[in-house]
Protein backbone atom coordinates (compact mmCIF):
# COMPACT_ATOMS: atom_id res chain seq x y z
CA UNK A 1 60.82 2.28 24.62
CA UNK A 2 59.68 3.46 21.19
CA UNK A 3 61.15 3.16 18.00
CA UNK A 4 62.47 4.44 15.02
CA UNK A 5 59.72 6.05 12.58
CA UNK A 6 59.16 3.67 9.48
CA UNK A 7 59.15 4.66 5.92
CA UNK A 8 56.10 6.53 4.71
CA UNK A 9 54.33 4.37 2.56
CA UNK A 10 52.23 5.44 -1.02
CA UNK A 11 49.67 7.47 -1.41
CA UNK A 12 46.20 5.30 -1.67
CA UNK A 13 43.69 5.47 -4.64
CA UNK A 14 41.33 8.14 -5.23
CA UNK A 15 38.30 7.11 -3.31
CA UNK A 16 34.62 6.85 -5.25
CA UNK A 17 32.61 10.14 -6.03
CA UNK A 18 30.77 11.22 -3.05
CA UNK A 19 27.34 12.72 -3.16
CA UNK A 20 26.47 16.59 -2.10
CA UNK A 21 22.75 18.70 -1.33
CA UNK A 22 21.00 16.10 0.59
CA UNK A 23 17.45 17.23 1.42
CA UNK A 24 13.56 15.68 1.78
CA UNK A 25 10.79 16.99 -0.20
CA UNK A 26 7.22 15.92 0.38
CA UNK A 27 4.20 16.12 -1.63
CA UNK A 28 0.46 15.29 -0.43
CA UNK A 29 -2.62 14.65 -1.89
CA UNK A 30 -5.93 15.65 -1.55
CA UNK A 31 -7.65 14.71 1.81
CA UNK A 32 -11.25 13.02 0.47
CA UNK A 33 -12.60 9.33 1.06
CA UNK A 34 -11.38 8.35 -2.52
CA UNK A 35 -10.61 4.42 -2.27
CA UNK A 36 -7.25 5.41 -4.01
CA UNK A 37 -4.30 8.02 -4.00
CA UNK A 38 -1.31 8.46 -6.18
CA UNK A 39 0.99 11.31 -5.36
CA UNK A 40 5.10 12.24 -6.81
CA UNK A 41 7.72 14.16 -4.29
CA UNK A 42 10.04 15.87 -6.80
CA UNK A 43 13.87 16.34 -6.45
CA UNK A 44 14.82 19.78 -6.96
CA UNK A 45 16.70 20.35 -10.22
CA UNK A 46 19.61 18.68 -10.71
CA UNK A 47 19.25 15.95 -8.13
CA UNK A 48 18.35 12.31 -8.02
CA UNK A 49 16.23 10.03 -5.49
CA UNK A 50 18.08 7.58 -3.00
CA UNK A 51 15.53 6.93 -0.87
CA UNK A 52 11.64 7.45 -0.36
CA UNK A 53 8.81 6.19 1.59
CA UNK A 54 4.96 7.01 2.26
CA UNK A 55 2.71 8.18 4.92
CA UNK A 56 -0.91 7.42 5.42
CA UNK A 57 -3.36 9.52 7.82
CA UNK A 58 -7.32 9.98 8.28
CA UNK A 59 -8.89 13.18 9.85
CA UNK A 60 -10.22 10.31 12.78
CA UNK A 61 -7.08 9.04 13.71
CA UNK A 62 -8.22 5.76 12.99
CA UNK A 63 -6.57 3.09 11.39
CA UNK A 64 -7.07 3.00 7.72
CA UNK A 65 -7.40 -0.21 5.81
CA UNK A 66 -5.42 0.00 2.72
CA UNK A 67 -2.39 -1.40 1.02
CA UNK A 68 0.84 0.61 -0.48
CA UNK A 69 0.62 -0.81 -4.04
CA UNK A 70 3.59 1.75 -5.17
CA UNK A 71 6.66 3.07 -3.38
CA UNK A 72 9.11 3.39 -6.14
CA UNK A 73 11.56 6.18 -7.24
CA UNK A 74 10.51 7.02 -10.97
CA UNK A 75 11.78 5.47 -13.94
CA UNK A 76 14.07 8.64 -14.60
CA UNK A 77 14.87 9.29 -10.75
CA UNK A 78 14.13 12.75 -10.12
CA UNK A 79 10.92 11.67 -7.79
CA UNK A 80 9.49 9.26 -5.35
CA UNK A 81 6.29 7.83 -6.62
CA UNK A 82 3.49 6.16 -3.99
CA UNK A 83 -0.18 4.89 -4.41
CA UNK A 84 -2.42 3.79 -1.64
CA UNK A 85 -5.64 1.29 -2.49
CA UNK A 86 -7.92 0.81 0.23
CA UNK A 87 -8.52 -2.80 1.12
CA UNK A 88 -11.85 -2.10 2.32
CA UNK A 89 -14.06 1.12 1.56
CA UNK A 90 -14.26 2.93 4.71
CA UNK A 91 -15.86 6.48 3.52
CA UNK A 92 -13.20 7.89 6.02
CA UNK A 93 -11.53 10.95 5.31
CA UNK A 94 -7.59 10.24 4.32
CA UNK A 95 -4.62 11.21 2.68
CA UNK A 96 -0.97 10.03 2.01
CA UNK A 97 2.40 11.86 1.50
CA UNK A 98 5.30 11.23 -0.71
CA UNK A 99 8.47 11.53 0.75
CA UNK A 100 11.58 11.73 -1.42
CA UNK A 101 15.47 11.49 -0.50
CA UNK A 102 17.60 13.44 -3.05
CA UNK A 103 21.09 14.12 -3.43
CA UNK A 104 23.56 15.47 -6.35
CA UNK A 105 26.21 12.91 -7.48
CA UNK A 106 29.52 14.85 -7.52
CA UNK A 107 32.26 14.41 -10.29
């Protein structure tokens, strides 16, 4: 058996401002043997970072000895900033990219 319908009950709150134009933007830097690399992603106009990260690669897919000093959004947060030290000078080859998570804030 089933019963009667109940009353319909109030409307809830507005919920919080949601976010809109999601995207990734990378940025690389130079491929040399320098024993350090700094490199930005930008947001595109508009948009702010949520999110970023770094990747590190050598032209002989070996494993490179260094340490991510920086992975930071910027102090305004329209980019994703990253720096790479070496730990130990290798003469190899190597490069990192930025990556960058933007959205817009809506409302």
């Amino acid at each position: 058996m089933k019963g009667d319908e109940g009353i319909h009950g109030a409307d809830g709150f507005q919920g919080p401002v949601g976010i809109s134009g999601y995207e990734i933007k990378v940025a690389s830097s130079t491929v040399n043997s320098s024993s350090f690399k700094y490199v930005s992603a930008y947001c595109s106009s508009g948009k702010k970072a949520i999110g970023g990260g770094a990747i590190v690669s050598d032209t002989t897919n070996e494993p490179v000895p260094v340490s991510v000093t920086e992975s930071a959004p910027s102090n305004n947060g329209t980019s994703w900033r990253v720096r790479v030290d070496e730990i130990q000078y290798t003469g190899h080859q190597w490069m990192i990219q930025a990556h960058v998570i933007c959205a817009k804030f809506d409302g």
